[in-house]
PDB file of N, CA and C in Angstrom:
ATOM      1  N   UNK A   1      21.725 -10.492  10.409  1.00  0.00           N
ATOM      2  CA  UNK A   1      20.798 -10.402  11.523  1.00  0.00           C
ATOM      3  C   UNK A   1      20.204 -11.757  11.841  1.00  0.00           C
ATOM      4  N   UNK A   2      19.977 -12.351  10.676  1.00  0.00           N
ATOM      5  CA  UNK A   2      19.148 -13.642  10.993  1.00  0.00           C
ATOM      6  C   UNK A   2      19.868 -14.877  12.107  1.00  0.00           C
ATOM      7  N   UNK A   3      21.474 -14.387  11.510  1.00  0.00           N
ATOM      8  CA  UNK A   3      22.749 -15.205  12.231  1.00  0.00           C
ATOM      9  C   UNK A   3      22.672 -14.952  13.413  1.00  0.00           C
ATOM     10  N   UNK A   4      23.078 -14.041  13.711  1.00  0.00           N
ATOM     11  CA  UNK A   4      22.885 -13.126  15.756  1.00  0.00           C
ATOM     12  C   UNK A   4      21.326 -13.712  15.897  1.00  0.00           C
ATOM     13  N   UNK A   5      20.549 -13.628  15.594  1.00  0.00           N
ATOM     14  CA  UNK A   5      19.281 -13.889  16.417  1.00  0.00           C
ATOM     15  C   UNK A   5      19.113 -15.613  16.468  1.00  0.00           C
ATOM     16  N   UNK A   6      19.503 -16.378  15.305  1.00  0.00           N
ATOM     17  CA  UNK A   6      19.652 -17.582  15.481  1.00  0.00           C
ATOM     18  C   UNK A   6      20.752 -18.545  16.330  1.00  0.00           C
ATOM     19  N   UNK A   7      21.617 -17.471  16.479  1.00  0.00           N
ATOM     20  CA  UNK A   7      22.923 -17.814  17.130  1.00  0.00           C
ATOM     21  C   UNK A   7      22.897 -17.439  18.554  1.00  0.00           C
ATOM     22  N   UNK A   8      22.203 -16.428  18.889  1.00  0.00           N
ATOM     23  CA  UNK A   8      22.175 -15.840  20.287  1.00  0.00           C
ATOM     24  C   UNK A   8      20.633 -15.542  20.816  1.00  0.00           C
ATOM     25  N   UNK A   9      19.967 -15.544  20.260  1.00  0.00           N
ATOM     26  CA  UNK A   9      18.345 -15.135  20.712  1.00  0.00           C
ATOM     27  C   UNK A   9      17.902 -14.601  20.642  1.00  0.00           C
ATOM     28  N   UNK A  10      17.645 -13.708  21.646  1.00  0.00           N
ATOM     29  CA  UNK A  10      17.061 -12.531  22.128  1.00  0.00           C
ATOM     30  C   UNK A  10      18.128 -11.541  22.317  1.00  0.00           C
ATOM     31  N   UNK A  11      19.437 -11.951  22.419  1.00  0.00           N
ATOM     32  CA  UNK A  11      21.133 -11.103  22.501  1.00  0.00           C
ATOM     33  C   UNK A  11      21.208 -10.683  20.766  1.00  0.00           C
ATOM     34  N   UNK A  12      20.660 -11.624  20.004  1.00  0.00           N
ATOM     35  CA  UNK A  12      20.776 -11.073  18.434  1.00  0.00           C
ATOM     36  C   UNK A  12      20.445  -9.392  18.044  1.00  0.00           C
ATOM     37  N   UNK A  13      19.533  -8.737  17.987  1.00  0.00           N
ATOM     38  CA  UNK A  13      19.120  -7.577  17.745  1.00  0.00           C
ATOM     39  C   UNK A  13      20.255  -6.938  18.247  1.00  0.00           C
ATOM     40  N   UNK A  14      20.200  -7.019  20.128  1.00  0.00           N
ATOM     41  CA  UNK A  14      20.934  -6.271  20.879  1.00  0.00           C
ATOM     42  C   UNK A  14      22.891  -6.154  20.196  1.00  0.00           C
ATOM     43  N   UNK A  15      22.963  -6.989  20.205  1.00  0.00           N
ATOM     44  CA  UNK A  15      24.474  -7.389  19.509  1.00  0.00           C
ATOM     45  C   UNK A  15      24.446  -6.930  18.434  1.00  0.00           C
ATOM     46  N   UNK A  16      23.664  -7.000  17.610  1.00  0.00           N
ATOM     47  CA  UNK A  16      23.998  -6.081  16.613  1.00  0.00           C
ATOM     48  C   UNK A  16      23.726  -4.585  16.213  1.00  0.00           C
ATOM     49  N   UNK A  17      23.030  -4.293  17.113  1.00  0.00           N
ATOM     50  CA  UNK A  17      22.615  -2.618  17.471  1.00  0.00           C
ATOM     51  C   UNK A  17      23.772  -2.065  17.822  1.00  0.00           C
ATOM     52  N   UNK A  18      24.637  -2.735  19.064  1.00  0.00           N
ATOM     53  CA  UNK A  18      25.708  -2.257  19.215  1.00  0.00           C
ATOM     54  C   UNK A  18      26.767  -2.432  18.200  1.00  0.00           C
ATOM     55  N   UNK A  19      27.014  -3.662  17.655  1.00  0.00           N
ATOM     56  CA  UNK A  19      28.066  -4.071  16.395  1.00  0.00           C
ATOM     57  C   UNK A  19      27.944  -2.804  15.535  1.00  0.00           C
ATOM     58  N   UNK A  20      26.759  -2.544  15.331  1.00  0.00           N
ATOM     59  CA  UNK A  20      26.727  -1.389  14.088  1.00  0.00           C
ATOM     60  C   UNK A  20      27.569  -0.257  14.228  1.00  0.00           C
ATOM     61  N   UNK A  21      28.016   0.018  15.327  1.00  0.00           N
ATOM     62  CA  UNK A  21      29.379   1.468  15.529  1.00  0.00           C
ATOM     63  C   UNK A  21      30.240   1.015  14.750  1.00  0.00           C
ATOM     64  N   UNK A  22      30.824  -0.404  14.871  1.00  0.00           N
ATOM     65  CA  UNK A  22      32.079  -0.752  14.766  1.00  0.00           C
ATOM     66  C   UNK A  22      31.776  -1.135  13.065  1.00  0.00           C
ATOM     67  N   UNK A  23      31.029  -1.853  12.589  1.00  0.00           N
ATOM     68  CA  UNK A  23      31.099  -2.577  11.472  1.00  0.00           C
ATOM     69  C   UNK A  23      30.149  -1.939  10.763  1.00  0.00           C
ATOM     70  N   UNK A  24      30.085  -0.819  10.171  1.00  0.00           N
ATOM     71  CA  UNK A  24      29.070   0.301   9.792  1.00  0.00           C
ATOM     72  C   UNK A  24      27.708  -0.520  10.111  1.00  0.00           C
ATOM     73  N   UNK A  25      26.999  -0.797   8.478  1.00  0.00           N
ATOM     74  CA  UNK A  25      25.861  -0.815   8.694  1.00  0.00           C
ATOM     75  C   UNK A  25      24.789  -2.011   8.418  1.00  0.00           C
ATOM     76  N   UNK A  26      25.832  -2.943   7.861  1.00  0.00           N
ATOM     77  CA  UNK A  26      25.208  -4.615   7.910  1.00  0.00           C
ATOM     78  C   UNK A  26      24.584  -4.514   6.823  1.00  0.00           C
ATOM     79  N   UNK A  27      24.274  -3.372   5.470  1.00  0.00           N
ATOM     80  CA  UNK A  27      23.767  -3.430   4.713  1.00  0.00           C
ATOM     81  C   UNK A  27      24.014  -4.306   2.990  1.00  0.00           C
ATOM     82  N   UNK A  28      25.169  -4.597   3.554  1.00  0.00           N
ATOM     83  CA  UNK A  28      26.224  -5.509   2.525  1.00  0.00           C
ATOM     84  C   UNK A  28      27.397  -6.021   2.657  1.00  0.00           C
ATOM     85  N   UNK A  29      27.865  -6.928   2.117  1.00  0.00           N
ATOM     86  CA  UNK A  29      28.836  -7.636   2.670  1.00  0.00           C
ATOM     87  C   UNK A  29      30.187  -6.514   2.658  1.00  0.00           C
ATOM     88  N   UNK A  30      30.979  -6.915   3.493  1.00  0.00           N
ATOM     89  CA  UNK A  30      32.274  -5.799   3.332  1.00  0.00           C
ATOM     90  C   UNK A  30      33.567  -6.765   2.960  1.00  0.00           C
ATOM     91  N   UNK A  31      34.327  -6.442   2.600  1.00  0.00           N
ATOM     92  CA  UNK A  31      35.781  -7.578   2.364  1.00  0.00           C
ATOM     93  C   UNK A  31      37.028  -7.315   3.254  1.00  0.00           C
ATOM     94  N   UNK A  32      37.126  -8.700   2.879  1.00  0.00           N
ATOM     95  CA  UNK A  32      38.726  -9.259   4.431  1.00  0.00           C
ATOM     96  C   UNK A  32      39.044  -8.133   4.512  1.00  0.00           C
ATOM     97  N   UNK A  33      39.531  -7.037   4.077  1.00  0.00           N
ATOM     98  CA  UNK A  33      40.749  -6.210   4.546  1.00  0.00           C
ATOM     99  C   UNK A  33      39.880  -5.349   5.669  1.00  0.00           C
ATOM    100  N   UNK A  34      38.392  -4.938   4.801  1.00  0.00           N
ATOM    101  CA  UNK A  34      37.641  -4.020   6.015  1.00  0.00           C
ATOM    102  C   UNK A  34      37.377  -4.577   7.093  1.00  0.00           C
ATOM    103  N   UNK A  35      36.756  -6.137   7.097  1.00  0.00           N
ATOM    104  CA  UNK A  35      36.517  -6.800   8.731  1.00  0.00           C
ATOM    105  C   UNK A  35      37.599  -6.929   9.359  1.00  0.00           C
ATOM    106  N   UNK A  36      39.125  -6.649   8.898  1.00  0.00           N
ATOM    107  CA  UNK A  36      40.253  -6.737   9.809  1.00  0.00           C
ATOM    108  C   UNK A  36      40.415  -5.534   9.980  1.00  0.00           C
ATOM    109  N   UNK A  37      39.890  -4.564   9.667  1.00  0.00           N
ATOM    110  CA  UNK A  37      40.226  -3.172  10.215  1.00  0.00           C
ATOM    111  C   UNK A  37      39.215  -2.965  11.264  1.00  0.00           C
ATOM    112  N   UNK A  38      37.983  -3.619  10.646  1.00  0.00           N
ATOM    113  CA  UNK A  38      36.660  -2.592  12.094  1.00  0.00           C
ATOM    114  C   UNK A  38      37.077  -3.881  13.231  1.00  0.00           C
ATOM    115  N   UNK A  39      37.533  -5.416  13.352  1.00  0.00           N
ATOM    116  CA  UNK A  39      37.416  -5.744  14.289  1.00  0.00           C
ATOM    117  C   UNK A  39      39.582  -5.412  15.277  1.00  0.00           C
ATOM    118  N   UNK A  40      39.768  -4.693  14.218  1.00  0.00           N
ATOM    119  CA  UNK A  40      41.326  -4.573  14.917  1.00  0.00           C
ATOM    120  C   UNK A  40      40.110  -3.221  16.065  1.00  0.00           C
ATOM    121  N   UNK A  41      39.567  -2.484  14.892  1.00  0.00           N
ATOM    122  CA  UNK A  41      38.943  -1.161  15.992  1.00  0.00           C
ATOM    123  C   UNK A  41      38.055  -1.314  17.315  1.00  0.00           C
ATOM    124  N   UNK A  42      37.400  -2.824  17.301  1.00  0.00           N
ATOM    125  CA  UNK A  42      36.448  -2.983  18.221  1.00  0.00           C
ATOM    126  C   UNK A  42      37.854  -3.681  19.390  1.00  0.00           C
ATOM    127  N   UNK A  43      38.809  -4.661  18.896  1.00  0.00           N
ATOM    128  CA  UNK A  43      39.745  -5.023  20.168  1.00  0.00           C
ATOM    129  C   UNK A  43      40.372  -4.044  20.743  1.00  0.00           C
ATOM    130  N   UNK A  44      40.602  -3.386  19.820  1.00  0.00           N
ATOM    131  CA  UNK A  44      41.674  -1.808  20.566  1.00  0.00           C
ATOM    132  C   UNK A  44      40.486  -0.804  21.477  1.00  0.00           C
ATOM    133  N   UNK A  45      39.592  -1.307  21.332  1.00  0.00           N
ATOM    134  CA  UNK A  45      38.896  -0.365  22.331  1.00  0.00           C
ATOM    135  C   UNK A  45      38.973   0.146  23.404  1.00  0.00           C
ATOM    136  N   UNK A  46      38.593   0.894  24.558  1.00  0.00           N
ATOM    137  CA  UNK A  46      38.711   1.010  25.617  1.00  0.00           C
ATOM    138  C   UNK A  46      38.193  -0.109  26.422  1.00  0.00           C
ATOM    139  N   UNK A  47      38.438  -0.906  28.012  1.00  0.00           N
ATOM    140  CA  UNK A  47      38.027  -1.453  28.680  1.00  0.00           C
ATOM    141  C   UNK A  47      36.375  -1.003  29.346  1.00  0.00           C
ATOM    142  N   UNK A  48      36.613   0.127  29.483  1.00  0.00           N
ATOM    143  CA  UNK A  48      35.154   0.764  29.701  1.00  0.00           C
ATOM    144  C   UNK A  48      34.248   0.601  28.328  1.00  0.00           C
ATOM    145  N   UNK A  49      34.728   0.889  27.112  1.00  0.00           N
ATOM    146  CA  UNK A  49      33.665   0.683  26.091  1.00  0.00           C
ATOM    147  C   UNK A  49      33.414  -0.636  25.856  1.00  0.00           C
ATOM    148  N   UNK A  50      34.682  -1.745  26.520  1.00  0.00           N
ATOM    149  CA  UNK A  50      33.740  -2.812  26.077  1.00  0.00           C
ATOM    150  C   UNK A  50      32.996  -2.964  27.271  1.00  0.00           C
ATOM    151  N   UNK A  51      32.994  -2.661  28.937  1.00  0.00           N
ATOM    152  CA  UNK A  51      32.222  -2.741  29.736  1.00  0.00           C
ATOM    153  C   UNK A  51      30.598  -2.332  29.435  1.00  0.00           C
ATOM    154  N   UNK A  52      30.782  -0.707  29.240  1.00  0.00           N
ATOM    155  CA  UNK A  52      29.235  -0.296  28.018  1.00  0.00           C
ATOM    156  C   UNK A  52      28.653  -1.315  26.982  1.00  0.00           C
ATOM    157  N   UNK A  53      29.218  -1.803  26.426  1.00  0.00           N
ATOM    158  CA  UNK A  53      28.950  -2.714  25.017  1.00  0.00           C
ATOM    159  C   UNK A  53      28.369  -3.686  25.785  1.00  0.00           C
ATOM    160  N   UNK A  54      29.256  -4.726  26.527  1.00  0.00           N
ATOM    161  CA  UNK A  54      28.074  -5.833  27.226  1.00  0.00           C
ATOM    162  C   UNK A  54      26.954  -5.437  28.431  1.00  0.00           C
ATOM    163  N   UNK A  55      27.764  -3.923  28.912  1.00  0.00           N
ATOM    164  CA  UNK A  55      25.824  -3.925  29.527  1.00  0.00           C
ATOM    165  C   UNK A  55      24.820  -3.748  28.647  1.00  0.00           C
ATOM    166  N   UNK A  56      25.185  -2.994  27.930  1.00  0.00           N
ATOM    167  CA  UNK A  56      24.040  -2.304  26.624  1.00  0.00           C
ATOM    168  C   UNK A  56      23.602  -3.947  26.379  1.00  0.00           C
ATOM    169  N   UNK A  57      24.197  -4.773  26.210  1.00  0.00           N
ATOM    170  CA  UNK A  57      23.962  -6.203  25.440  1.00  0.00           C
ATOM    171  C   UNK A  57      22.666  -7.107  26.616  1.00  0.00           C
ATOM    172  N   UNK A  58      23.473  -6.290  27.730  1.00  0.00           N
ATOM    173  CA  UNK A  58      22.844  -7.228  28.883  1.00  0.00           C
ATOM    174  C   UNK A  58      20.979  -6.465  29.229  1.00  0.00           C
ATOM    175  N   UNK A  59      21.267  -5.361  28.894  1.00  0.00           N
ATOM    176  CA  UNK A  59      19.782  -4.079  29.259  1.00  0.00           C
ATOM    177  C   UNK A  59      18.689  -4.454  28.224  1.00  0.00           C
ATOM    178  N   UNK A  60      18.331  -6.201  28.362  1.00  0.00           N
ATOM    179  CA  UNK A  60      17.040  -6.347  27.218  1.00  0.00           C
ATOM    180  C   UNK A  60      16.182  -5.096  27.220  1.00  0.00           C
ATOM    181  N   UNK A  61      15.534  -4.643  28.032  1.00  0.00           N
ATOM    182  CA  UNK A  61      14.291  -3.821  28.069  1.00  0.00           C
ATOM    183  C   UNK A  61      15.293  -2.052  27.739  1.00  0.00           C
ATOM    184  N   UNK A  62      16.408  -2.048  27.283  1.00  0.00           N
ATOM    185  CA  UNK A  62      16.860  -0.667  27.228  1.00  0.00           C
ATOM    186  C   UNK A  62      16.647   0.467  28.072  1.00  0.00           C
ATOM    187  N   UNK A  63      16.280   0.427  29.149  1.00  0.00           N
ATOM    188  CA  UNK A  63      16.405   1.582  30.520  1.00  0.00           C
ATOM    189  C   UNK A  63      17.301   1.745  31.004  1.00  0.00           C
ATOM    190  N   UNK A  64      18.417   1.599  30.910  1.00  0.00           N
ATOM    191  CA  UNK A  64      19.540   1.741  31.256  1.00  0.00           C
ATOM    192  C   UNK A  64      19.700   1.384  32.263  1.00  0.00           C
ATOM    193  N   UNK A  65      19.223   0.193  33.129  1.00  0.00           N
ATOM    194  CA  UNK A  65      19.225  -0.296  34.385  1.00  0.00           C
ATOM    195  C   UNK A  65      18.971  -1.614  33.797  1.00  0.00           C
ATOM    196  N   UNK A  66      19.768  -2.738  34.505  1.00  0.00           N
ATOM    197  CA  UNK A  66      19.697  -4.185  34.757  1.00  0.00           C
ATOM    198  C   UNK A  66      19.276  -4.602  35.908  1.00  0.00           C
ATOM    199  N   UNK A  67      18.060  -4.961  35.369  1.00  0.00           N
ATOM    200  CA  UNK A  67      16.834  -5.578  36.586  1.00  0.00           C
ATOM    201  C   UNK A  67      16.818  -7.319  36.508  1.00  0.00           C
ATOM    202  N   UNK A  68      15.884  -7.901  37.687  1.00  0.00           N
ATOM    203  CA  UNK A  68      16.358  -9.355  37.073  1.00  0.00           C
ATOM    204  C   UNK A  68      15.563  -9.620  35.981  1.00  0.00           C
ATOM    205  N   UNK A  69      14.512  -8.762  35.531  1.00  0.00           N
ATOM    206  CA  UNK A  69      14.468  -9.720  33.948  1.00  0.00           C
ATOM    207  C   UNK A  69      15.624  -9.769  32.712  1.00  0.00           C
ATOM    208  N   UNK A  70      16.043  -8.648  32.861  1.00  0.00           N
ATOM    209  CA  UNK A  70      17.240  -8.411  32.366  1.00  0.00           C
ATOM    210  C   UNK A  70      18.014  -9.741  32.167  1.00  0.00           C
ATOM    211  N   UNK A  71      18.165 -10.039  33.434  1.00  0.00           N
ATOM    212  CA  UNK A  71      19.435 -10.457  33.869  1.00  0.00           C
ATOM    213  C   UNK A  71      18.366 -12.332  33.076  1.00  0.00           C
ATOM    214  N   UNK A  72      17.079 -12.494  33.655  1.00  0.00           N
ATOM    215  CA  UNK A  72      16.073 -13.626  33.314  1.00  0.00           C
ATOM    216  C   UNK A  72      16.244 -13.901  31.941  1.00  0.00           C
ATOM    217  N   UNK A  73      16.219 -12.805  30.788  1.00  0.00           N
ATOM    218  CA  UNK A  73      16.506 -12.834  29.363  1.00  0.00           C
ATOM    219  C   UNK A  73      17.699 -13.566  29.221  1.00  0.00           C
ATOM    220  N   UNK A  74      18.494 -12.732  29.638  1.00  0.00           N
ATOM    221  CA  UNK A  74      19.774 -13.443  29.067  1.00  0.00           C
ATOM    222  C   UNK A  74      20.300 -14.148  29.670  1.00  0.00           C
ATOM    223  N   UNK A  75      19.248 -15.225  30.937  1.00  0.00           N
ATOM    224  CA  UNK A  75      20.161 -16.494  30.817  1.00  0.00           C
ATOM    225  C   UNK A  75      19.167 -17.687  30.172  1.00  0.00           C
ATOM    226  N   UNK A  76      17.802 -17.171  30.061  1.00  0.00           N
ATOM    227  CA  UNK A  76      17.082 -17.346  29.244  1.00  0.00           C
ATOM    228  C   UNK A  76      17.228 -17.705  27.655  1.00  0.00           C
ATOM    229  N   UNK A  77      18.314 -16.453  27.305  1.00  0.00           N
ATOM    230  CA  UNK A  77      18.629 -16.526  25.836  1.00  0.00           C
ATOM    231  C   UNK A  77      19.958 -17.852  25.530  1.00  0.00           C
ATOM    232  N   UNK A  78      20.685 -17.375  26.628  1.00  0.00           N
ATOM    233  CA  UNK A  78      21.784 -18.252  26.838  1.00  0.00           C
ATOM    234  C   UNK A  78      21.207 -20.135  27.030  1.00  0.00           C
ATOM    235  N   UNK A  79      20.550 -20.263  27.628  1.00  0.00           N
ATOM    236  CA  UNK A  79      20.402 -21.557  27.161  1.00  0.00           C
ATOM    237  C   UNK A  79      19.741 -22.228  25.843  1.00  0.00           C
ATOM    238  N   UNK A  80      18.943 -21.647  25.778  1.00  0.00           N
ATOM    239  CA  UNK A  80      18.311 -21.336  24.563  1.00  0.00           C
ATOM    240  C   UNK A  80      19.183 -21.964  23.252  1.00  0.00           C
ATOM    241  N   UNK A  81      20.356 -20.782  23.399  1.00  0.00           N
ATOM    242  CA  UNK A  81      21.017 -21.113  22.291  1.00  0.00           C
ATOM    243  C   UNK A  81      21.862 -22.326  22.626  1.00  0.00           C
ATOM    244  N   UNK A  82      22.321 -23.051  23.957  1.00  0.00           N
ATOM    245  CA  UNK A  82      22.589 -23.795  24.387  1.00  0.00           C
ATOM    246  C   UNK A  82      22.140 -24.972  24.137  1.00  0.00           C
ATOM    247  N   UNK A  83      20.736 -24.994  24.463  1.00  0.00           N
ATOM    248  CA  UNK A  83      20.042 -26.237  23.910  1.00  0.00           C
ATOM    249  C   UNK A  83      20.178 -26.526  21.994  1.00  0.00           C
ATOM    250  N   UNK A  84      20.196 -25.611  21.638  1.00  0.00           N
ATOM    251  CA  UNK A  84      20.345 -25.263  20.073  1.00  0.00           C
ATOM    252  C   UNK A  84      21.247 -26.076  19.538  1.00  0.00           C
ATOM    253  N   UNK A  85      22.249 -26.148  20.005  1.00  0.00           N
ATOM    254  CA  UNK A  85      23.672 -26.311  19.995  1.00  0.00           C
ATOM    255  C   UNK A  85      23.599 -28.202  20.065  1.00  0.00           C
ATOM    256  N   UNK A  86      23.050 -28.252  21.101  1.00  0.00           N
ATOM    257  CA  UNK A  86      23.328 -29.332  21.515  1.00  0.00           C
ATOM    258  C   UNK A  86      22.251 -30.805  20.527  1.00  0.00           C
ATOM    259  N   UNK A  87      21.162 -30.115  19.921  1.00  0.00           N
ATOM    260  CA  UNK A  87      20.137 -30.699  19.546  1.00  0.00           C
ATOM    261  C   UNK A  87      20.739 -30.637  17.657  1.00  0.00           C
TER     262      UNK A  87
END
């Protein structure tokens, strides 16, 4: 968690709320063979579930509607980690 929120921002929590379907439960480390199975399961997904997955990612405030703060967060978050990067 600390990684996603340091790595992405305010997208951290969100990213991993959703990650948690795919990669159970973040409660301990898992080994090579399992992270090549849950991320073979997250690429084989449907196009619509990954469409769901980045709105869910994109819906800071969770109402199921993307408003412009929404949209303000995450470009907000996005530089953020941008500047991060760069410094």
């Amino acid at each position: 968690m600390d990684f996603l929120t340091q790595e992405y921002g305010n997208f951290g929590p969100l990213i991993l709320k959703k990650l948690k379907r795919v990669y159970m439960d973040f409660e301990g480390p898992i080994d090579f063979n399992n992270f090549c199975d849950c991320t073979e399961k997250l690429i084989n997904r449907s196009h619509n579930f990954m469409y769901k997955l980045f709105y869910g990612c994109l819906d800071f405030n969770q109402d199921d509607r993307i408003c412009e703060w929404d949209l303000f967060k995450a470009v907000e978050s996005m530089i953020k980690s941008l500047n991060d990067d760069l410094i």
